[in-house]
Protein backbone atom coordinates (compact mmCIF):
# COMPACT_ATOMS: atom_id res chain seq x y z
CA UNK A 1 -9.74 -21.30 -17.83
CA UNK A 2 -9.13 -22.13 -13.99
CA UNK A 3 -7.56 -18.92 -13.61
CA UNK A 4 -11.05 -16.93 -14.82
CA UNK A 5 -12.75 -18.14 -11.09
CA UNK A 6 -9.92 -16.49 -8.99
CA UNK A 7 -8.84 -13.21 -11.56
CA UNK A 8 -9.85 -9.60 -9.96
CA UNK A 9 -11.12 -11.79 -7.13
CA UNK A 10 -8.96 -9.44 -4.47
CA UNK A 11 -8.98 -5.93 -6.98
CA UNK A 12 -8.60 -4.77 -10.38
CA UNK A 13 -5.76 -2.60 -9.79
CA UNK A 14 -3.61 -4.87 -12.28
CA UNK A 15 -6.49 -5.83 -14.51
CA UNK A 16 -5.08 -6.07 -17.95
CA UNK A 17 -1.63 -5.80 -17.00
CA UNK A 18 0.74 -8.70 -18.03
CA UNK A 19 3.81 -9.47 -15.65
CA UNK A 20 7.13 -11.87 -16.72
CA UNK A 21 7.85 -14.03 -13.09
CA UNK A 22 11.51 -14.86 -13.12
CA UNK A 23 12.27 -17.93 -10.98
CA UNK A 24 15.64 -18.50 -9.55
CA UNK A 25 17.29 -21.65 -7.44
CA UNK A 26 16.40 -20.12 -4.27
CA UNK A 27 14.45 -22.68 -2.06
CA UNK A 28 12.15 -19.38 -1.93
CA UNK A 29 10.92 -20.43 -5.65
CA UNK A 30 8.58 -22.47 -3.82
CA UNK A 31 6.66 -19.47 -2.58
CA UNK A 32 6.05 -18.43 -6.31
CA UNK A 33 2.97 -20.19 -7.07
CA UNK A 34 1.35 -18.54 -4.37
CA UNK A 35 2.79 -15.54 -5.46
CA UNK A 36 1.63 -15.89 -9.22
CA UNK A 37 -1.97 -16.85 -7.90
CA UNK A 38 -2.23 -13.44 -5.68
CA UNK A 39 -0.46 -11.76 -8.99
CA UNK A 40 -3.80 -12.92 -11.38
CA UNK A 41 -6.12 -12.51 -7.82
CA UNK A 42 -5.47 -8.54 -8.38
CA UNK A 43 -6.32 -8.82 -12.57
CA UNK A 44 -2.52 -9.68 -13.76
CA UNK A 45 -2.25 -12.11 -16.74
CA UNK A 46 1.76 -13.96 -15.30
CA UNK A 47 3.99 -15.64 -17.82
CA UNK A 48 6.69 -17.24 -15.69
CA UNK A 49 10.34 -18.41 -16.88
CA UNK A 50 12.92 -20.45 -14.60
CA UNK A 51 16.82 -21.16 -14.76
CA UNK A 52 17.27 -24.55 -14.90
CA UNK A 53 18.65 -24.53 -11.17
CA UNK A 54 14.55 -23.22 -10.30
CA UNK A 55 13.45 -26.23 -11.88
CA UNK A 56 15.16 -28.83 -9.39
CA UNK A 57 13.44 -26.89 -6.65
CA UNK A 58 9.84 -26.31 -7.96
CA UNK A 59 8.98 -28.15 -11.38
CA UNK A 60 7.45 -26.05 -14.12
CA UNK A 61 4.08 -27.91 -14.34
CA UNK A 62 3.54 -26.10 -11.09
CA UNK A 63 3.67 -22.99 -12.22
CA UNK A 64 2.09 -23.66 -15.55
CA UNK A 65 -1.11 -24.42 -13.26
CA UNK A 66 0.08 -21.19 -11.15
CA UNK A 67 -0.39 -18.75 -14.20
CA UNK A 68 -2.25 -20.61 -16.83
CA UNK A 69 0.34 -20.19 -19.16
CA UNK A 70 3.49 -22.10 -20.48
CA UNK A 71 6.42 -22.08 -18.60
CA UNK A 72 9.83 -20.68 -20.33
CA UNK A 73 12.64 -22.77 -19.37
CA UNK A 74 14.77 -22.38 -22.41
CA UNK A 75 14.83 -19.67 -25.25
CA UNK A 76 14.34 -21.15 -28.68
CA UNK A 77 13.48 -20.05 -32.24
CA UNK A 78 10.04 -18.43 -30.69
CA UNK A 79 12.81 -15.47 -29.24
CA UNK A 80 10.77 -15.40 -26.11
CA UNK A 81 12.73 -12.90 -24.24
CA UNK A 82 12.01 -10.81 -27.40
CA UNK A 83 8.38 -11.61 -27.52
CA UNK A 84 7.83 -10.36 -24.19
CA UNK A 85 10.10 -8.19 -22.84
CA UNK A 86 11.62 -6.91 -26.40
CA UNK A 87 10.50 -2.69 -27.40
CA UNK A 88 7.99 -3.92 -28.59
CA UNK A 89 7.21 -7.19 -26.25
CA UNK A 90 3.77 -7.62 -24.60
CA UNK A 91 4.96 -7.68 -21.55
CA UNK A 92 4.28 -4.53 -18.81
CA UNK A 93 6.99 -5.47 -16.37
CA UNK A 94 9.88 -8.20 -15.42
CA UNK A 95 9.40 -9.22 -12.14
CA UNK A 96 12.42 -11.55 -10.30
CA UNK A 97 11.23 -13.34 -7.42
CA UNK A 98 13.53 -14.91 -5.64
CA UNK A 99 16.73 -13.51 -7.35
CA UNK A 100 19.91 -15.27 -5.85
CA UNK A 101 23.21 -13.31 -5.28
CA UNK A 102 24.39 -15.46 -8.59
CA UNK A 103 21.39 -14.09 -10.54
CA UNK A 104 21.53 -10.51 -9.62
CA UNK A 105 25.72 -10.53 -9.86
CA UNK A 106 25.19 -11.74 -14.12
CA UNK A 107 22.90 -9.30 -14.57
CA UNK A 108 24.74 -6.24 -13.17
CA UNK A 109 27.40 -7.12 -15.26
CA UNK A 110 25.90 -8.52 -18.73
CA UNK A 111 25.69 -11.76 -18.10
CA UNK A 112 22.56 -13.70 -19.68
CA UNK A 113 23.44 -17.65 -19.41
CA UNK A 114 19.80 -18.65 -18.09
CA UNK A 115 16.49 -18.09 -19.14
CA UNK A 116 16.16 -15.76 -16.45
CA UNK A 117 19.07 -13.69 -17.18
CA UNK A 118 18.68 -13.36 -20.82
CA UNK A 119 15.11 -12.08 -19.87
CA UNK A 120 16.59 -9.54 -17.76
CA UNK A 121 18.91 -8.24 -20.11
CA UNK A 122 16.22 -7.93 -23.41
CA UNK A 123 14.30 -5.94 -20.09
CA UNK A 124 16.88 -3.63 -19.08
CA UNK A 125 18.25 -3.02 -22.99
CA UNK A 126 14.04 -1.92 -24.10
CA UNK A 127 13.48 -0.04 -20.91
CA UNK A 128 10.63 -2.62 -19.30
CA UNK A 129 9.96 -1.82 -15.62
CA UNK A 130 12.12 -4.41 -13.52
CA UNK A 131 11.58 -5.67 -10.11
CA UNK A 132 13.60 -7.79 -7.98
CA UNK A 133 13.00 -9.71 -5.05
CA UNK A 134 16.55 -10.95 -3.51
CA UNK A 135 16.65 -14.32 -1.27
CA UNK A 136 19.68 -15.63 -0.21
CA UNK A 137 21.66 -16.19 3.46
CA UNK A 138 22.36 -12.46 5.20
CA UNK A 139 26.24 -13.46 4.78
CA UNK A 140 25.59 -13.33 0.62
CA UNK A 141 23.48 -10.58 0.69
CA UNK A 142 25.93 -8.68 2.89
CA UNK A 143 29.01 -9.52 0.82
CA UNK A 144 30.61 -6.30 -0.98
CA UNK A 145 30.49 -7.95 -4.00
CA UNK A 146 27.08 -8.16 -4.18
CA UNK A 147 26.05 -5.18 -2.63
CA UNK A 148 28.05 -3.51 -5.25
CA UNK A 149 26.01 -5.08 -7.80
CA UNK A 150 22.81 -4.36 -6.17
CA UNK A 151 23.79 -0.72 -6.70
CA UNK A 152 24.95 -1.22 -9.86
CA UNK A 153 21.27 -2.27 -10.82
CA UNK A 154 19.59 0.47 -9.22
CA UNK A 155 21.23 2.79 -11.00
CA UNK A 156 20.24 1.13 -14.02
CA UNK A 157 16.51 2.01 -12.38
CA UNK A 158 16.07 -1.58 -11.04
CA UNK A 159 14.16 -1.49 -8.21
CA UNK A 160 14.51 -3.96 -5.11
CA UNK A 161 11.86 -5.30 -2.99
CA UNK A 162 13.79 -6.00 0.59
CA UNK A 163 14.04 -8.97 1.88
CA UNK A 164 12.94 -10.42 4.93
CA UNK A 165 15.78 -10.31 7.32
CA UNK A 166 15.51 -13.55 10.06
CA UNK A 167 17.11 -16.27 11.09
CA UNK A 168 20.31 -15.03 9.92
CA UNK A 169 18.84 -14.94 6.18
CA UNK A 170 17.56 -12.50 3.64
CA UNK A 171 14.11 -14.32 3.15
CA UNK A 172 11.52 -14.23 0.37
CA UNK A 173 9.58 -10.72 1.21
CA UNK A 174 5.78 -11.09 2.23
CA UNK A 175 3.61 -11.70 -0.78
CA UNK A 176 1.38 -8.69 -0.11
CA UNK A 177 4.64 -6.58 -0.40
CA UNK A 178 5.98 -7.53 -3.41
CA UNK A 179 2.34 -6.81 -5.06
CA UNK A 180 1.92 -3.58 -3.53
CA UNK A 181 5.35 -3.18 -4.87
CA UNK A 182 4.04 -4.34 -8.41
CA UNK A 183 1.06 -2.10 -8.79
CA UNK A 184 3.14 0.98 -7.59
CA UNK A 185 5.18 0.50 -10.36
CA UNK A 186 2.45 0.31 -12.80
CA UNK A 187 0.61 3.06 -11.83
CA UNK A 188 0.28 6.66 -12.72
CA UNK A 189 2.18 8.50 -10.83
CA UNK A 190 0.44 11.87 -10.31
CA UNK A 191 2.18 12.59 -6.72
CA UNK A 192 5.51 11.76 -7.58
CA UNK A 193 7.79 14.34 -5.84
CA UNK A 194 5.00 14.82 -3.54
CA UNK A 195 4.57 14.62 0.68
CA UNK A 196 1.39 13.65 2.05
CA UNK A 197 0.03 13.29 5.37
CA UNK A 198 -2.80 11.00 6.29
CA UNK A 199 -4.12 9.89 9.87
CA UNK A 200 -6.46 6.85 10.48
CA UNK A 201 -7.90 4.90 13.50
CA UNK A 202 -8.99 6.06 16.95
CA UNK A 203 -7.30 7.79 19.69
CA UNK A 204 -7.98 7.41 23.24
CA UNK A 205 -8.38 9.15 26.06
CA UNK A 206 -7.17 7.65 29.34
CA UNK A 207 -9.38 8.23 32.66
CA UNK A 208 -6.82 6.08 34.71
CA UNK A 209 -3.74 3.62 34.10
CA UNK A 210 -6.10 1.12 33.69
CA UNK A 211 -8.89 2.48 31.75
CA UNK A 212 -9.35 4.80 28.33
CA UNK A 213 -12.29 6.41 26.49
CA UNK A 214 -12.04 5.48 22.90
CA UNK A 215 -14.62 4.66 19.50
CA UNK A 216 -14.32 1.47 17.05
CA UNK A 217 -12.77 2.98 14.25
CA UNK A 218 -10.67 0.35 12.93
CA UNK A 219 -8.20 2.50 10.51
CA UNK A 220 -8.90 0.84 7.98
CA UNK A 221 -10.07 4.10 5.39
CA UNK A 222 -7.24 6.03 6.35
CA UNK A 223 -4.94 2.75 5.78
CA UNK A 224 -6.34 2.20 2.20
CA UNK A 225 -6.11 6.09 1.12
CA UNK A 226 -2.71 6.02 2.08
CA UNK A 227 -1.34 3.27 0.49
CA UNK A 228 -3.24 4.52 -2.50
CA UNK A 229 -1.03 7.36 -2.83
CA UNK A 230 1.51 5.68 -2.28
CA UNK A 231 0.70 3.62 -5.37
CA UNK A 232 1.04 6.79 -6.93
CA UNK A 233 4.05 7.85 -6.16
CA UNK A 234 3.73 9.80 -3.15
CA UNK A 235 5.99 9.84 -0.05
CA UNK A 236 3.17 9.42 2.80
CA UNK A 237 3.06 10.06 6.38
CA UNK A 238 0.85 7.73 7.84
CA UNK A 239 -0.35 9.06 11.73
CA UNK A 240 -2.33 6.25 13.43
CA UNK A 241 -2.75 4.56 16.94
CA UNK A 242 -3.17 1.12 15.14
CA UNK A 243 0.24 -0.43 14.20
CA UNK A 244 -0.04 -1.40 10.60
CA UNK A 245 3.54 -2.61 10.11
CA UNK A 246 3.70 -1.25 6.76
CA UNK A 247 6.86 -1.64 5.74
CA UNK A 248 7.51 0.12 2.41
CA UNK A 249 10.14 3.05 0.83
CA UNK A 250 8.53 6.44 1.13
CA UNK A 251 5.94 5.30 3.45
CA UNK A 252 6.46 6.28 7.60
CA UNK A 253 4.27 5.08 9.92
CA UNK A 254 3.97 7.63 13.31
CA UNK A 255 1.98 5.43 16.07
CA UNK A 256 0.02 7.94 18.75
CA UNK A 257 -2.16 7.34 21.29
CA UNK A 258 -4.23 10.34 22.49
CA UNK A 259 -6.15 13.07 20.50
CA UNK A 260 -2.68 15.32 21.71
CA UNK A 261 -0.27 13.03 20.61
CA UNK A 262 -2.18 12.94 17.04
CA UNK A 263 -2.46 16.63 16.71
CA UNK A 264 1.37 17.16 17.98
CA UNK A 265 2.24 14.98 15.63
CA UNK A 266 0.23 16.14 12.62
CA UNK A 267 1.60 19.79 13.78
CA UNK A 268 4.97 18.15 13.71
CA UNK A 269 4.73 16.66 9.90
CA UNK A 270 2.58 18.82 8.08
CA UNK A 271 5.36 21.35 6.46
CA UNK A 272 6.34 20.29 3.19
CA UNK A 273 3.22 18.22 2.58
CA UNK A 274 0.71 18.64 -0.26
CA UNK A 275 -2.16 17.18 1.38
CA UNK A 276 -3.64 16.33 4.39
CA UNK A 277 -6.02 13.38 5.03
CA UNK A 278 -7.88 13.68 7.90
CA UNK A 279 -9.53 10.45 8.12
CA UNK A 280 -8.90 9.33 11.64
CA UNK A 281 -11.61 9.35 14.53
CA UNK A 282 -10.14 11.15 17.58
CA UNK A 283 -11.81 11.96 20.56
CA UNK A 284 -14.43 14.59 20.76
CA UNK A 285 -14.04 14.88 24.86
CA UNK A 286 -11.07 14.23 26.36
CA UNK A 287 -10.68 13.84 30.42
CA UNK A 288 -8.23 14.52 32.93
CA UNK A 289 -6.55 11.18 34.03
CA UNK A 290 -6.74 10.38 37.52
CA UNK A 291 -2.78 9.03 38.43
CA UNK A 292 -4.32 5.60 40.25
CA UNK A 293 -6.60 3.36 38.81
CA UNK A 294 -10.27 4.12 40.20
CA UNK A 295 -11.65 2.32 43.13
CA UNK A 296 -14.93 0.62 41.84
CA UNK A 297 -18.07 2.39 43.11
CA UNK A 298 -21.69 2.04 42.58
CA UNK A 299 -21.59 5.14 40.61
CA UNK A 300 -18.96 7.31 38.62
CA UNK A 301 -19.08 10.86 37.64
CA UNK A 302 -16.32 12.14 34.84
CA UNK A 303 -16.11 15.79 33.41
CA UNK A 304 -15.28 15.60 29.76
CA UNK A 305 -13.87 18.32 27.78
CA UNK A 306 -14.24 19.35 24.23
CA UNK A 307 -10.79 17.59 22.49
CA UNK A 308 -8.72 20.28 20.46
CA UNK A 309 -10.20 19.96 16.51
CA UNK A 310 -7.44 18.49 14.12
CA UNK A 311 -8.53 20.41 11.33
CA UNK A 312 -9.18 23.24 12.76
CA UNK A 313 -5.45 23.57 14.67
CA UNK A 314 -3.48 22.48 11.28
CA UNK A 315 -5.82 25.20 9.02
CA UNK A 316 -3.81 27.94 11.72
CA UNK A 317 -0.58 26.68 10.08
CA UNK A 318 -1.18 25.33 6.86
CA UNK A 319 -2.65 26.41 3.28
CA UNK A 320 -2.34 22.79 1.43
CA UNK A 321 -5.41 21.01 0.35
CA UNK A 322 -7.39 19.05 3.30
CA UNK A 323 -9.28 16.14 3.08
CA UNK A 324 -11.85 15.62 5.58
CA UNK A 325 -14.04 12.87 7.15
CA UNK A 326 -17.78 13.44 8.48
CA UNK A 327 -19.23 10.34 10.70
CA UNK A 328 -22.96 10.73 11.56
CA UNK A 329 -25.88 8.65 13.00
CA UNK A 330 -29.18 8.18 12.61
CA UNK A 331 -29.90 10.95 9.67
CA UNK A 332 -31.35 10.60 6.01
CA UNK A 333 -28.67 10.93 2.96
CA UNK A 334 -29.84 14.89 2.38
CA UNK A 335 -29.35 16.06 6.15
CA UNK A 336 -25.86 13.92 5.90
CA UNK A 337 -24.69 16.07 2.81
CA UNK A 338 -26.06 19.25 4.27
CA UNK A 339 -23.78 18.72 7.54
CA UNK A 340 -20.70 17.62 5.51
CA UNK A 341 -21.01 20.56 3.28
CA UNK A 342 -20.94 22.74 6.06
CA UNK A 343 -18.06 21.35 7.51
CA UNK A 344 -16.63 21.55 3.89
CA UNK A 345 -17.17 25.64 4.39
CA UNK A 346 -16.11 26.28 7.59
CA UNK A 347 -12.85 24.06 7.47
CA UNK A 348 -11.73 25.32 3.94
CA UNK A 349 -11.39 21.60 2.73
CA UNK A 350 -11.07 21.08 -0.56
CA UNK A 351 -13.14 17.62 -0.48
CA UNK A 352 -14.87 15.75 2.32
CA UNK A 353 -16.33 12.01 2.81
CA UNK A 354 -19.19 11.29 4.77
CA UNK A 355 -21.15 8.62 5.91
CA UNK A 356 -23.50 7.32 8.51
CA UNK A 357 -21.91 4.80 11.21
CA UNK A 358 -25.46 3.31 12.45
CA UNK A 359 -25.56 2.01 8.30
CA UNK A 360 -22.43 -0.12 7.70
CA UNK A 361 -20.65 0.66 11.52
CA UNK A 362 -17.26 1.49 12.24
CA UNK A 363 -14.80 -1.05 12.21
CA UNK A 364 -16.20 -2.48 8.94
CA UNK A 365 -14.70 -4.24 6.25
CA UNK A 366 -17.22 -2.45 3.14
CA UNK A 367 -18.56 1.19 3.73
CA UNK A 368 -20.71 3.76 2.20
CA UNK A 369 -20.25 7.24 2.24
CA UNK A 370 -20.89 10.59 0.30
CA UNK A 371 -17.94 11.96 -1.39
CA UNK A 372 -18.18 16.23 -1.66
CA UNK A 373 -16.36 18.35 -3.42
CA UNK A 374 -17.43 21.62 -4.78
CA UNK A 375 -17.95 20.59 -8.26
CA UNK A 376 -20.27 17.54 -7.01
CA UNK A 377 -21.26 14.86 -4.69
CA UNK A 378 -21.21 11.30 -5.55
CA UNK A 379 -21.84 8.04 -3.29
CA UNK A 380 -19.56 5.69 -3.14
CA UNK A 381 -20.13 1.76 -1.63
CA UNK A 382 -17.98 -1.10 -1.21
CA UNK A 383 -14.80 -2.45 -0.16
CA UNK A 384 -12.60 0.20 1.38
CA UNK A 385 -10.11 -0.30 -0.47
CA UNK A 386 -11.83 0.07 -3.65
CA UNK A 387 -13.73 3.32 -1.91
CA UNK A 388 -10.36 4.20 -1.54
CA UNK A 389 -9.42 3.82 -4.28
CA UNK A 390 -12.23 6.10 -5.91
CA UNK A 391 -11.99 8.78 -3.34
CA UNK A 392 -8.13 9.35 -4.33
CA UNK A 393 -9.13 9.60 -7.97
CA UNK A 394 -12.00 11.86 -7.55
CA UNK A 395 -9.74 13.96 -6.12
CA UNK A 396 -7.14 14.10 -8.65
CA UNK A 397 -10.45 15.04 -10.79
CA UNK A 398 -12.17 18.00 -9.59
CA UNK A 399 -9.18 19.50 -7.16
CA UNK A 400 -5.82 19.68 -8.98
């Protein structure tokens, strides 16, 4: 019942999913309870099972408190690896986090000694999703031995999580990885096979070495849709001038700094891609940068120039859909609309998302914004990643 104050308290992108934790003897087991907590945080129900060499590292009561459920740490007469990984087990997917070189080696080759193992193989013999998270010294991970099984299992259609490489180890990856890892694989996949382009965040415009013109768009939108089709399946271009660090297959991050640098980029990237997410904030004006940094003076006078239009240089070369963004200030709901569906028009977007800055701000964490397509508009508030969330799908709804 402990678990009821914390579940779907991040999202509800796993609500109602159920997810088998294998625990290994890496000393990383002891990251797993925070793991199992952030697991049932996004709406997963976690059933966890250890080898007995887990349990001298982390003890099974801990993890019982982690996920609310018993602990496996044997297989008896219940047939628990048939219960919830069998054809017709409860379980959505076997997750392995850490897996040690000795775990990973048995199960590429049939080997189901442990609790963990045994799990694996009723997983890999029904066709359950399995993920595995390796965690072991670099020199392990880097023997041929075990790469060769490593291959061996994703062939199988195991997929890995990569490690953390530091220190001369393989470490535990970052919790936030393995679950965006997690819901991926649990979610529809409407863009597999699919390239798509999104750019987020400001750019800015330098007036001298020492001094830029830019807006407080965090990225955060344009962060949130992307990694929302990448949940989907999508291989995404991310163009940005704030360094996520995203580190994830399929998903590039290309870090800019001007309105030029975004557009010569987007220019760059956009062949092959079904979409295009316009959602950063460039510069409007752009001015000509003055090669030493400005004596200070009572006053200052700088020519600005209109900034080449995104949109409008990418339309010249591409036919895919567009997604654009619309920020205003200072106007009533109706004159927002009418100015995003005219930019809807003359841009040939298929959707666009507007909103008024002076109401939530830019560099917010929750949003609200109008949401046009022409088959309707709905507003949207919230988190923005759950307005991400609903933008994506109202997409996949009204223009494929």
């Amino acid at each position: 019942m402990h678990l009821e104050k914390i579940r779907v308290a991040e999202s509800r992108r796993l609500e109602g999913k159920k997810i088998v934790l294998g625990v290994t003897g890496s000393i990383s087991a002891v990251e797993c309870v925070k793991l199992a907590r952030e697991l049932a945080r996004r709406g997963a129900e976690v059933f966890a099972v250890m080898s007995e060499s887990a349990q001298k590292i982390i003890h099974p009561f801990a993890l019982e408190f982690a996920t609310g459920n018993k602990v496996v740490t044997e297989i008896t007469g219940m047939i628990e690896h048939v219960n919830y990984l069998g054809s017709d087990g409860f379980a959505d997917l076997y997750l392995i986090a850490p897996a040690t070189a000795n775990t990973l080696s048995k199960i590429a080759n049939g080997i189901d000694d442990t609790p963990v193992t045994t799990f694996a193989t009723t997983a890999l013999g029904s066709k359950k999703p399995v993920l595995i998270a390796p965690a072991m010294h670099a020199a392990m991970i880097e023997n041929p031995v075990v790469q060769e099984n490593i291959e061996k299992l994703k062939k199988m259609g195991v997929e890995f999580i990569e490690p953390r490489f530091a220190e001369g180890k393989a470490k535990f990856p970052e919790i936030e990885k393995i679950c965006l890892h997690v819901e991926r694989k649990l979610y529809p996949k409407q863009f597999a096979g699919k390239k798509v382009l999104v750019t987020a965040g400001p750019t800015y415009e330098q007036i001298d070495p020492v001094r830029f013109i830019s807006n407080r768009s965090s990225g955060l939108m344009g962060k949130e849709i992307a990694l929302e089709l990448w949940r989907r399946g999508a291989e995404v271009l991310l163009v940005t001038s704030r360094k996520f660090g995203i580190d994830l297959p399929d998903f590039k991050e290309f870090h800019v700094w001007s309105v030029r640098d975004m557009l010569n980029v987007v220019l760059r990237e956009i062949e092959g891609c079904s979409l295009f997410v316009s959602s950063a904030a460039p510069a409007d004006f752009i001015v000509e940068m003055q090669e030493k940094k400005i004596k200070t003076a009572p006053e200052l006078t700088l020519i600005l120039k209109e900034a080449p239009k995104i949109i409008k240089e990418v339309r010249k070369v591409y036919n895919g859909d567009i997604i654009g963004f619309k920020a205003e200030t200072g106007v009533s709901d109706e004159e927002l609309v009418g100015i995003a569906l005219e930019k809807l028009n003359t841009d040939e977007l298929v959707m666009i998302v507007a909103n008024d800055v002076l109401e939530k701000g830019m560099g917010t964490e929750e949003t609200r914004v109008a949401v046009i397509n022409r088959k309707r508009t709905q507003w949207l508030e919230g988190k923005k990643d759950e307005v991400a969330k609903k933008i994506v799908e109202i997409y996949l709804e009204d223009c494929l």
